[in-house]
Structures are given as C-alpha cells and as structure tokens.
Protein backbone atom coordinates (compact mmCIF):
# COMPACT_ATOMS: atom_id res chain seq x y z
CA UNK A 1 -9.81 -27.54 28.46
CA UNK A 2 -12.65 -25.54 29.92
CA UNK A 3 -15.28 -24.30 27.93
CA UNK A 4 -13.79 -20.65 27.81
CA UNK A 5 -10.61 -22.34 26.52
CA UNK A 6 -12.72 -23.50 23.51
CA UNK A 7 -14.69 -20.56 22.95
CA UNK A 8 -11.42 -18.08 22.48
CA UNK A 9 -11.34 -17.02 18.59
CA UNK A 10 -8.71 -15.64 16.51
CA UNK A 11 -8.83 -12.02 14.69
CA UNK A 12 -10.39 -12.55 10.56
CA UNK A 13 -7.21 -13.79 8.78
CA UNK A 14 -5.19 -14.93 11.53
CA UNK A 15 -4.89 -18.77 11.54
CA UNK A 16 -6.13 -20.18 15.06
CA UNK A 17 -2.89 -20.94 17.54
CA UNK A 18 -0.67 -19.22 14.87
CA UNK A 19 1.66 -16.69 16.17
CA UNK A 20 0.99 -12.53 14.95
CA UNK A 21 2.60 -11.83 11.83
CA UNK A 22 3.69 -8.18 9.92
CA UNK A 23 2.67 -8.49 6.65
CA UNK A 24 5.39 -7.29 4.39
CA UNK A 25 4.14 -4.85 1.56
CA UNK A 26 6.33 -2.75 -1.22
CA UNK A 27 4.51 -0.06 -3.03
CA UNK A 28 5.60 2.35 -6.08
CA UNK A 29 5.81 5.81 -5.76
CA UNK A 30 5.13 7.03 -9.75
CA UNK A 31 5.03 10.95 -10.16
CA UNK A 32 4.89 12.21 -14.46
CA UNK A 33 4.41 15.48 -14.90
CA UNK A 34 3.18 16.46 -11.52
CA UNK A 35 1.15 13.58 -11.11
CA UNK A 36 1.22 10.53 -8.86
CA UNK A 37 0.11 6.95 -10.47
CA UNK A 38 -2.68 5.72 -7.76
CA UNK A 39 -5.03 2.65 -7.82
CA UNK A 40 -8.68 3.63 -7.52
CA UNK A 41 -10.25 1.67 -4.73
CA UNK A 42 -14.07 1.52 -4.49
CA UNK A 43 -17.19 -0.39 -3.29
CA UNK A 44 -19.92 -0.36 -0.44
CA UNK A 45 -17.24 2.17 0.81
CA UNK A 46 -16.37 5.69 0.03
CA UNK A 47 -13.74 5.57 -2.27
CA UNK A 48 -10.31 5.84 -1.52
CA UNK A 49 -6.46 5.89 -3.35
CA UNK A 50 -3.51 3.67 -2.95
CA UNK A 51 0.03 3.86 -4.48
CA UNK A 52 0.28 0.97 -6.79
CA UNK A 53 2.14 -2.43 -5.02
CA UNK A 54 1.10 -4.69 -2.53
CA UNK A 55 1.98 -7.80 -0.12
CA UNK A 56 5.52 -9.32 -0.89
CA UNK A 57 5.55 -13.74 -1.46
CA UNK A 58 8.09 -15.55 0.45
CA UNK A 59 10.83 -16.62 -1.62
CA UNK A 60 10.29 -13.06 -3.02
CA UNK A 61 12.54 -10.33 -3.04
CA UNK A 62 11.16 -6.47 -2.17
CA UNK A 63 12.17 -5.21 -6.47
CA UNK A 64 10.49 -8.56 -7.77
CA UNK A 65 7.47 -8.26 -5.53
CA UNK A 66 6.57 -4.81 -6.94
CA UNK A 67 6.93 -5.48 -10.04
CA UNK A 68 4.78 -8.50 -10.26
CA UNK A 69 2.17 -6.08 -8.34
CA UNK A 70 2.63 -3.30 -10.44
CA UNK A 71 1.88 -5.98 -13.91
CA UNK A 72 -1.33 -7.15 -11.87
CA UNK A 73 -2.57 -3.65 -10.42
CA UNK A 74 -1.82 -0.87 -13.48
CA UNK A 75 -0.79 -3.15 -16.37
CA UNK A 76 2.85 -2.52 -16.91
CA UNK A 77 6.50 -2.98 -16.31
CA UNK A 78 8.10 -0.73 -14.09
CA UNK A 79 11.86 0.08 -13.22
CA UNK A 80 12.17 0.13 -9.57
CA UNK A 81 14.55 2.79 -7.95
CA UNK A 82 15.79 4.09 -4.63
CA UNK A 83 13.89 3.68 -1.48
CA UNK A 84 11.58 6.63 -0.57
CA UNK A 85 10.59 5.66 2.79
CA UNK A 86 9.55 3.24 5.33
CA UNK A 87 6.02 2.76 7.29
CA UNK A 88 4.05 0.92 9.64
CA UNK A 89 0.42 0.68 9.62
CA UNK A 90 -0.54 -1.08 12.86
CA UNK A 91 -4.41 -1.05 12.40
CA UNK A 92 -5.45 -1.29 16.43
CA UNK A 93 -4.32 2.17 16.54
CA UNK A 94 -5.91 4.25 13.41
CA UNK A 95 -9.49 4.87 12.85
CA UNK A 96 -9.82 1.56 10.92
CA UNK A 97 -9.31 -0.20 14.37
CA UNK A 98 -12.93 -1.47 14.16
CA UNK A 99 -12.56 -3.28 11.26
CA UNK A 100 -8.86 -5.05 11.06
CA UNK A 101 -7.76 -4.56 14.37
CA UNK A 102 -5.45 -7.60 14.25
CA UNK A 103 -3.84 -6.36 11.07
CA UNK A 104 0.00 -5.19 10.60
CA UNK A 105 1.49 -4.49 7.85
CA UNK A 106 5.45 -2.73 6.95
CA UNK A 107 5.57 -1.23 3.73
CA UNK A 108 8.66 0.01 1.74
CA UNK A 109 8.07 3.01 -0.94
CA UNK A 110 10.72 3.23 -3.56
CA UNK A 111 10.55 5.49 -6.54
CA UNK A 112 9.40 4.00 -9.57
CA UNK A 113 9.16 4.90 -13.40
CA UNK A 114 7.01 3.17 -16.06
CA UNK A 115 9.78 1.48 -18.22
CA UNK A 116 10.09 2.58 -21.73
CA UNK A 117 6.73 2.76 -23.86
CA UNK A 118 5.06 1.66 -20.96
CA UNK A 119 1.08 3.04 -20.25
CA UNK A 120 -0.49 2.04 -16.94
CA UNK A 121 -3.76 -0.13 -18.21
CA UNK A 122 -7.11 -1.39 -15.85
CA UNK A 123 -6.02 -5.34 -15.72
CA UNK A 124 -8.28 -8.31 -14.17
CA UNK A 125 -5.55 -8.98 -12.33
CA UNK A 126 -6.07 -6.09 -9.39
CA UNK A 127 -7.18 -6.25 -5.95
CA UNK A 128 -10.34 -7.07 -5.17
CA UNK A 129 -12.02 -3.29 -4.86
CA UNK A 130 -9.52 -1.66 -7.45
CA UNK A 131 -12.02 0.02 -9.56
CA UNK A 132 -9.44 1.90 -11.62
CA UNK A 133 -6.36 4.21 -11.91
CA UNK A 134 -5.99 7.26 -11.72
CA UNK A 135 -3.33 10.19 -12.37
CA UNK A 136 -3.55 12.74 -9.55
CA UNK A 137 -1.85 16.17 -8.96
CA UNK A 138 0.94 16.00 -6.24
CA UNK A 139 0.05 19.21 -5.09
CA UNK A 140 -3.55 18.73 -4.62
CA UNK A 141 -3.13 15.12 -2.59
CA UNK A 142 -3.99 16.67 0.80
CA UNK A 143 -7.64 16.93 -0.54
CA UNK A 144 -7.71 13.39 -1.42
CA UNK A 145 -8.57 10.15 0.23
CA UNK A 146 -5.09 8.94 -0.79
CA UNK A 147 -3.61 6.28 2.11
CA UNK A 148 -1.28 6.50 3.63
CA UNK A 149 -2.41 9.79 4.24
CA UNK A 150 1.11 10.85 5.70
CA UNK A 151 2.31 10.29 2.04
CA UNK A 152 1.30 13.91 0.76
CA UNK A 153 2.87 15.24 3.29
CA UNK A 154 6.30 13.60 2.90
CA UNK A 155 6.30 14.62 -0.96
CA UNK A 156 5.32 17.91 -0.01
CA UNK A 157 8.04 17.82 2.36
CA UNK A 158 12.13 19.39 1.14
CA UNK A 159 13.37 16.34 -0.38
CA UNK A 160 16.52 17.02 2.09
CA UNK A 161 13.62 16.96 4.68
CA UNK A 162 12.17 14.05 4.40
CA UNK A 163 12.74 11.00 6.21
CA UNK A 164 13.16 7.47 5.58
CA UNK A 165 10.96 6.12 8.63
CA UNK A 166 7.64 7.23 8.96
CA UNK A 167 6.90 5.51 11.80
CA UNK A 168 2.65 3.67 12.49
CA UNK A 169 1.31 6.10 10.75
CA UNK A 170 -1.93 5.88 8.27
C-alpha cells in the first residue's frame, strides 16, 4: 500500500473498511388535544424538536423499538398504531451536509397514544441533547424548528391526501 492508501479515512461513525449502512429509526407521532408530543433538543446549538423514538436494535422489531424509546425519551408506555408514513433523511443532501455527511437514516412514523394513565415525564434515560418535552400546537408547527420539517406539512395535509412515502426529505 502506498502512502495515500493509508492516509484514506472513514466518515465520524462509520467503522474503517465497513460497508455504508441506513440506520433504521421508528418514531411516534402523539397528537392530544391539538397538540403533538415532541422531545426538546438543545445545546451549543439553536434548539430544535423531534417526534419522540429513535434508532431500532437488531434482533428488534419496529413496535418494540419504539416503545423502549418512547420509556427512555418521555417516560411512558405507549400503544403503537398504524403507520403514518415513511422517510429518508440522506444527510449529503440537506443543509446539515457539513456536519454528518456520511449519515443515512429510514424512519417509520406510526401513530401513537400514551397508554392508559400514562403522563410523558423528563427521564435520564434520553438522548444526549434532549433537554425536555414539550406539547406543541399542530397548527402552529410550521413556525417551529420541528424535524423533519416535512412533518407539519403532512399533518396539515387531508388525511386522504397524505402519503405514505415521503421520500429524502428533512
């Protein structure tokens, strides 16, 4: 090997000579009263909203996946329903491109409700910048910095409207 064989260096978090991989994510959509269930996300960043749920174990199926994140991330049980939608975020090509490049991730939304008796709680068991939660008004989410971004715009879509693959979109 030649020295610019040596010198080549994988993306952060990819594992050197390992192939890519899609990270597979499965996040909650939670709407009570008008309001959608979100994560508060903050640190040397501006802060930004997620829908509770995150990466899916192997060995894992999508419905236990998101409820084991939804027990670490807002404290509770949920009952996981229909799928909602499909997405890719394929970092390279949004404005976070700078930052995670490498990264690609598929996530599932399904409709979720709390299960009976159930309150969403702060837990030490949250990602690493979750700050909080937070219950925000569905028709006010285009002001927010909630991601995905296309998300207030598919539940502001006709529910007979909407589709069920967003496509790479952020």
């Amino acid at each position: 090997m030649g020295d610019a064989a040596e010198n080549i260096a994988n993306p952060p978090g990819i594992r050197l000579g390992a192939a890519p991989t899609i990270r597979v994510a499965n996040k909650a959509i939670i709407v009570r009263d008008e309001h959608l269930l979100v994560t508060v996300n903050s640190g040397d960043f501006p802060t930004f909203y997620l829908c509770p749920g995150g990466g899916q174990d192997h060995g894992e199926d999508a419905y236990a996946g998101l409820r084991r994140e939804c027990r670490e991330e807002i404290g509770c049980e949920v009952l996981v329903g229909e799928l909602a939608f499909v997405r890719d975020y394929i970092a390279a090509d949004h404005e976070f491109a700078d930052q995670d490049a490498w990264a690609h991730q598929r996530e599932a939304y399904f409709f979720c409700d709390l299960a009976p008796g159930a309150e969403p709680r702060m837990t030490d068991a949250g990602d690493l910048w979750q700050t909080g939660i937070a219950w925000l008004p569905v028709d006010g989410l285009h002001d927010q910095p909630l991601w995905p971004r296309a998300l207030a715009r598919w539940l502001a879509t006709a529910e007979a409207d909407r589709p069920r693959y967003l496509g790479n979109v952020n």
